[in-house]
PDB file of N, CA and C in Angstrom:
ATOM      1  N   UNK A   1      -1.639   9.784  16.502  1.00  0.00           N
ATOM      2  CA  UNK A   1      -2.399   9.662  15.278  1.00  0.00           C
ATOM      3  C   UNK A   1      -3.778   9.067  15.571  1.00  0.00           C
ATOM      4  N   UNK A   2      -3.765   7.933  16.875  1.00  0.00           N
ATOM      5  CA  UNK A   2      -5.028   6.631  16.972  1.00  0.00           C
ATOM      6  C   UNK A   2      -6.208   8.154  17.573  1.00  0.00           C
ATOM      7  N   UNK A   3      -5.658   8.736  18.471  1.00  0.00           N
ATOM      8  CA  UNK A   3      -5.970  10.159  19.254  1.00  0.00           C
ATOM      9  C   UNK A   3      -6.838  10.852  18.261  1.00  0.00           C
ATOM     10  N   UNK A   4      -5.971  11.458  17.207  1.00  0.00           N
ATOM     11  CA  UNK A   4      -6.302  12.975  16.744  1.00  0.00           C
ATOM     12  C   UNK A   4      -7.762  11.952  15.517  1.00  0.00           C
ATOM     13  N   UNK A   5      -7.389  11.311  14.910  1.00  0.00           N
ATOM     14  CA  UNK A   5      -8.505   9.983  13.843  1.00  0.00           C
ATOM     15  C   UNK A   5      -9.834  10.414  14.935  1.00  0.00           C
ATOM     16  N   UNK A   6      -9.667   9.636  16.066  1.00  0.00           N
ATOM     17  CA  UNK A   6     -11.131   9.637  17.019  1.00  0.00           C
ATOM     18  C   UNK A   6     -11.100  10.794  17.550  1.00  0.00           C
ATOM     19  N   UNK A   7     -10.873  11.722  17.619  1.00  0.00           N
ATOM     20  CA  UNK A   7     -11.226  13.590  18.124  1.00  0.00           C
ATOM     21  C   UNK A   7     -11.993  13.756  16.568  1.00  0.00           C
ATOM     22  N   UNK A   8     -11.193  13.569  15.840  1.00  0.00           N
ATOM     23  CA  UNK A   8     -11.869  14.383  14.663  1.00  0.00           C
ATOM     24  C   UNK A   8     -13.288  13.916  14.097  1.00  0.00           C
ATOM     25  N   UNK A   9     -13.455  12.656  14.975  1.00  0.00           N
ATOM     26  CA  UNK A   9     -15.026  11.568  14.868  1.00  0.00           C
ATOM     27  C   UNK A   9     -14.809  11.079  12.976  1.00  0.00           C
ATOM     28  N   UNK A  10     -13.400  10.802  12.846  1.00  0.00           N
ATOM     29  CA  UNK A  10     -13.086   9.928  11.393  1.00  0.00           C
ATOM     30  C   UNK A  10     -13.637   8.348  11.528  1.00  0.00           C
ATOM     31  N   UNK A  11     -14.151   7.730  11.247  1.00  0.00           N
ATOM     32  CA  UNK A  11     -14.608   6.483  10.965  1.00  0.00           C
ATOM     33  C   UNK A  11     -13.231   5.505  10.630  1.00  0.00           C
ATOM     34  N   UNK A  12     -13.255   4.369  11.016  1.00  0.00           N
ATOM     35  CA  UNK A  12     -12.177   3.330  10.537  1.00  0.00           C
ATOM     36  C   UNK A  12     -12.848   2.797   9.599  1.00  0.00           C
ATOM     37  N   UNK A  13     -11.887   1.917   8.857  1.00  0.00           N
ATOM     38  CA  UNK A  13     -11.863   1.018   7.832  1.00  0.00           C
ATOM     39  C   UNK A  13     -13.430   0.244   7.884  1.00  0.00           C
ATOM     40  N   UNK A  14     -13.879  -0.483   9.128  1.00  0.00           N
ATOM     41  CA  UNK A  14     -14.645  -1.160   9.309  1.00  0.00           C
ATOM     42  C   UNK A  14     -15.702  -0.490   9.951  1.00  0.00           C
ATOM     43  N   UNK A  15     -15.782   1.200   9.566  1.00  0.00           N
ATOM     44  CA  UNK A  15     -17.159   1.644  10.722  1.00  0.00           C
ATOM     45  C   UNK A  15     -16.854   2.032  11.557  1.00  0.00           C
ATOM     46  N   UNK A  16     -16.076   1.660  12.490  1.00  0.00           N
ATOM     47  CA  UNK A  16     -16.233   2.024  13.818  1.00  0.00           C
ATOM     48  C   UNK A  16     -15.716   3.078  14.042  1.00  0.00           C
ATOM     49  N   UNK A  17     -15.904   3.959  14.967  1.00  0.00           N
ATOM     50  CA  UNK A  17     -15.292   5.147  15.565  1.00  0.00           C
ATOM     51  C   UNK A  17     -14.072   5.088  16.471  1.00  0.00           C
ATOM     52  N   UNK A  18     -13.550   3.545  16.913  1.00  0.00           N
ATOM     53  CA  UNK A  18     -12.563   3.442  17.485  1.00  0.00           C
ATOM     54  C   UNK A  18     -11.707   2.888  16.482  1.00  0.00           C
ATOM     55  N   UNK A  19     -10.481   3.227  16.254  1.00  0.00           N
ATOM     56  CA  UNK A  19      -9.017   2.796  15.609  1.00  0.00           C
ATOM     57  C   UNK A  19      -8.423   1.746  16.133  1.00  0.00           C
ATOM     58  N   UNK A  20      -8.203   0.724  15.673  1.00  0.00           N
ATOM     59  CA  UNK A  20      -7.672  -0.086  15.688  1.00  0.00           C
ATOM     60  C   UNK A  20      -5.884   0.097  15.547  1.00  0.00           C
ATOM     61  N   UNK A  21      -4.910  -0.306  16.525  1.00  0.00           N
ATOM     62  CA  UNK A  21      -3.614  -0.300  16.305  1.00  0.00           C
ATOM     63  C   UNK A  21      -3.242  -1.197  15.095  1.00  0.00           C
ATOM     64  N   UNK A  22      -3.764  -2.339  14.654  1.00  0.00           N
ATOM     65  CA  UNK A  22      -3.629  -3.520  13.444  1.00  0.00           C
ATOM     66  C   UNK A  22      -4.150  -2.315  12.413  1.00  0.00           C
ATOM     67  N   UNK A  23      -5.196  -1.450  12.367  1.00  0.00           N
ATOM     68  CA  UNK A  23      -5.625  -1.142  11.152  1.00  0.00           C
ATOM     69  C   UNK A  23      -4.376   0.097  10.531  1.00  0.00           C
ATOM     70  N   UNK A  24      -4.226   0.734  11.645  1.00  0.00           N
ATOM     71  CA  UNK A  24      -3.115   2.019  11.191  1.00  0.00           C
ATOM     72  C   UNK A  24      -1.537   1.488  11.038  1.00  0.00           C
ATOM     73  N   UNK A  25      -1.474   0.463  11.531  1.00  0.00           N
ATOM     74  CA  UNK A  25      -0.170  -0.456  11.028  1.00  0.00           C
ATOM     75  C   UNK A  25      -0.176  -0.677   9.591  1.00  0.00           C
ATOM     76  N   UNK A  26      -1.180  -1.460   9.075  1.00  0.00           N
ATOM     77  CA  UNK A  26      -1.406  -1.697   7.520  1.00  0.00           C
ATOM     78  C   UNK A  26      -1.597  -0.658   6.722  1.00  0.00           C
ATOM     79  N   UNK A  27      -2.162   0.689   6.954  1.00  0.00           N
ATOM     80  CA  UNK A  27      -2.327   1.807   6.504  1.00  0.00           C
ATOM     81  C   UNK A  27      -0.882   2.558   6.068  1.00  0.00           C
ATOM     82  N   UNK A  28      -0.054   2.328   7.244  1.00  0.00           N
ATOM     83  CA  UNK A  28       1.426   3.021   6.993  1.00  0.00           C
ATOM     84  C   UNK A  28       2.246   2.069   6.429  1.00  0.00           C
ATOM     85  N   UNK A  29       2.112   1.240   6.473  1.00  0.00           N
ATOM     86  CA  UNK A  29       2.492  -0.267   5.668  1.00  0.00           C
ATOM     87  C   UNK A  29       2.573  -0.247   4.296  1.00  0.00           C
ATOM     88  N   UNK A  30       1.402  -0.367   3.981  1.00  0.00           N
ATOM     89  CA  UNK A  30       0.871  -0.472   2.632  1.00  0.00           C
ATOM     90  C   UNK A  30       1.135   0.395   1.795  1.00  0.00           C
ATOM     91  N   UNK A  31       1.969   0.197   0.503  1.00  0.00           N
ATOM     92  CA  UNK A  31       2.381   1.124  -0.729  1.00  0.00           C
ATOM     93  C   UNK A  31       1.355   1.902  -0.823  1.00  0.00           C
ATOM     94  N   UNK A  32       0.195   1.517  -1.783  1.00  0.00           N
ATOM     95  CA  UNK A  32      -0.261   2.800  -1.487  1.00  0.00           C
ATOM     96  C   UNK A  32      -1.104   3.555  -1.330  1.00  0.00           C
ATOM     97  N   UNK A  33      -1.383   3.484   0.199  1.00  0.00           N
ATOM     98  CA  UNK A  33      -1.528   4.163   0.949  1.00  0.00           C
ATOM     99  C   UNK A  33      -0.836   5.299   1.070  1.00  0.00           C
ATOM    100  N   UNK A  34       0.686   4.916   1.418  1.00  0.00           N
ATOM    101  CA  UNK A  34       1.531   6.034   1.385  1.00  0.00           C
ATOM    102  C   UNK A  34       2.292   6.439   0.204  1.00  0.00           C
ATOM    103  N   UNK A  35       1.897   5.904  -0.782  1.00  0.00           N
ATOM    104  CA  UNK A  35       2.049   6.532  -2.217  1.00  0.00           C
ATOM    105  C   UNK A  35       3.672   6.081  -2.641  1.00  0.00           C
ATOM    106  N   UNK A  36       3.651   4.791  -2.467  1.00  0.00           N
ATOM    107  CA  UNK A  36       5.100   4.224  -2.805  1.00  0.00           C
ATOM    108  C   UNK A  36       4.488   3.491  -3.948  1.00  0.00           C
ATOM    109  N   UNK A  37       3.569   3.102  -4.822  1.00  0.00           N
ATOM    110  CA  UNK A  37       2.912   1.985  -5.436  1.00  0.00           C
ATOM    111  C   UNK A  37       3.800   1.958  -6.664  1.00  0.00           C
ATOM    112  N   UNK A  38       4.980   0.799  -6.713  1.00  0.00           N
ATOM    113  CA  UNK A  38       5.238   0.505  -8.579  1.00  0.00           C
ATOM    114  C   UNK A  38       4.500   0.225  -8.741  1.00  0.00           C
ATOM    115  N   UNK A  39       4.270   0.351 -10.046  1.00  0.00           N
ATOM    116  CA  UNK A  39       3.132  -0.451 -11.207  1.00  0.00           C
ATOM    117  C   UNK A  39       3.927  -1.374 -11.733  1.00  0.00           C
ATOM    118  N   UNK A  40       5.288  -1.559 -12.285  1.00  0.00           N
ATOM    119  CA  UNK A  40       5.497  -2.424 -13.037  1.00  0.00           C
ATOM    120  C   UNK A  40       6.774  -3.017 -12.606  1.00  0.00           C
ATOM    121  N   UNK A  41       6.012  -4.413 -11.286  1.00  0.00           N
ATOM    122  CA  UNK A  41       7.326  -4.678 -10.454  1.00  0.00           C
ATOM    123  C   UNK A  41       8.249  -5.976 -11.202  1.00  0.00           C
ATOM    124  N   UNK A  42       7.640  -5.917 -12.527  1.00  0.00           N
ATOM    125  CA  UNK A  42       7.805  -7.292 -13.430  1.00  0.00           C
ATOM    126  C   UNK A  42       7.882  -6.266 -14.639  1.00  0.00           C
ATOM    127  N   UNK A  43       9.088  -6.837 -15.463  1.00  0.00           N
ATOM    128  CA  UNK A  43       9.077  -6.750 -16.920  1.00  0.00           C
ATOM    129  C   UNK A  43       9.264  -7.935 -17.775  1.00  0.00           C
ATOM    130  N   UNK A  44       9.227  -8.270 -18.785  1.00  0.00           N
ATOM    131  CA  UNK A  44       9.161  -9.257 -19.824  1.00  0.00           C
ATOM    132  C   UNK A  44      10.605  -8.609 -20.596  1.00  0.00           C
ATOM    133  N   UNK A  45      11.260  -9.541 -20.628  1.00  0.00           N
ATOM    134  CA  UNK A  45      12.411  -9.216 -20.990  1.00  0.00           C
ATOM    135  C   UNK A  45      12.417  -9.848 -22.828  1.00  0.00           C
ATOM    136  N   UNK A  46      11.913 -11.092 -22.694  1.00  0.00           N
ATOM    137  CA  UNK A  46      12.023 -11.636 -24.805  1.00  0.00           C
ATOM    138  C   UNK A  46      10.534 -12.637 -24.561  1.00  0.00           C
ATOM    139  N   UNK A  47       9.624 -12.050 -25.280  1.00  0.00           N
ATOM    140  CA  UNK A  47       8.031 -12.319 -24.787  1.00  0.00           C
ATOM    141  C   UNK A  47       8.119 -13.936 -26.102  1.00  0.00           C
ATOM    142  N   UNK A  48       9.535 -14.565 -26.510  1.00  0.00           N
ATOM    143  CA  UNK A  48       9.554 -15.343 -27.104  1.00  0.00           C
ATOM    144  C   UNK A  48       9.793 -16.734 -26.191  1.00  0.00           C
ATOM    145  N   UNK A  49      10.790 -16.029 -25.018  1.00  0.00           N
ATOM    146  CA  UNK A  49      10.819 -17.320 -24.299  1.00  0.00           C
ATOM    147  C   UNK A  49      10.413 -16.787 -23.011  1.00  0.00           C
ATOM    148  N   UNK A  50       9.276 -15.742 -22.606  1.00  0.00           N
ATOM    149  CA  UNK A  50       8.456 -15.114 -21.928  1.00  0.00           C
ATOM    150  C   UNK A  50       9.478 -15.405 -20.562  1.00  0.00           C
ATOM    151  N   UNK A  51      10.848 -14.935 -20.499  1.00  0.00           N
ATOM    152  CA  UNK A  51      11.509 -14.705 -19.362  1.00  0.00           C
ATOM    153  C   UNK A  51      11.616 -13.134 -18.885  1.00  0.00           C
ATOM    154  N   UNK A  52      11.241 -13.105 -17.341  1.00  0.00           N
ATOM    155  CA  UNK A  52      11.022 -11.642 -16.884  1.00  0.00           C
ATOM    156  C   UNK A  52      11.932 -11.946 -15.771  1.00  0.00           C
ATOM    157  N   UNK A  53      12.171 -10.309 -15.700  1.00  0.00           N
ATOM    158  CA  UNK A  53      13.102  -9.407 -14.797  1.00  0.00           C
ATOM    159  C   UNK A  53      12.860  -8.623 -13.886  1.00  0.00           C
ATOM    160  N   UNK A  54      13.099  -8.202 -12.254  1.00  0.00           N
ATOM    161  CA  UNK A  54      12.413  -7.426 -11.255  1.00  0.00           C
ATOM    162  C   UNK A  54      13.172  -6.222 -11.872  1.00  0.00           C
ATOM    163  N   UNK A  55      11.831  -5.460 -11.752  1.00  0.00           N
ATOM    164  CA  UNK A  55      12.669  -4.287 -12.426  1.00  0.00           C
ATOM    165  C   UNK A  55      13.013  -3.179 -11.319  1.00  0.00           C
ATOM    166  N   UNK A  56      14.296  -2.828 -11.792  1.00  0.00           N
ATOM    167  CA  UNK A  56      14.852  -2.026 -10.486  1.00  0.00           C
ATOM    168  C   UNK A  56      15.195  -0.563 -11.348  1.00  0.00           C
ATOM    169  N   UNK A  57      14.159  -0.034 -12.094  1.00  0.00           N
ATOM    170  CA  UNK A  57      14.214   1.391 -12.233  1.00  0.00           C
ATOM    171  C   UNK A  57      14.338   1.334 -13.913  1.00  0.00           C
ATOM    172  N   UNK A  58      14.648   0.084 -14.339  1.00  0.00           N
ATOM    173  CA  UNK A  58      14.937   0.026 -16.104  1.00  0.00           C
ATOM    174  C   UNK A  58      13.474   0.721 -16.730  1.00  0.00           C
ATOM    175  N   UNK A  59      12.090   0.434 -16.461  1.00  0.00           N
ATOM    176  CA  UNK A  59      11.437   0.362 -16.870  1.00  0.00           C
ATOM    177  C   UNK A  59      10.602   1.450 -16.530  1.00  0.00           C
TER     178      UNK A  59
END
């Protein structure tokens, strides 16, 4: 992948023309990036006594 990025003369994060192994770690890492992103990793369950819940698909 660090290879084919610098053949194709793609720029990194910071400019440079060389890839960083730390930068393409965080890239495949990171929700989304790779298009895993919840939006709503918190719900409000009774906004009376404002207690919330990880939401695991309810929401």
């Amino acid at each position: 992948m660090k290879e084919s990025l610098e053949a194709d003369e793609i720029l990194s994060p910071t400019g440079n023309t060389e890839w960083s192994i730390g930068a393409l770690q965080y890239m495949l890492r990171n929700e989304r990036y790779i298009g895993d992103a919840l939006l709503q990793k918190t719900y409000v369950v009774d906004c009376l006594t404002k207690e919330t819940r990880k939401n695991n698909g309810e929401m």
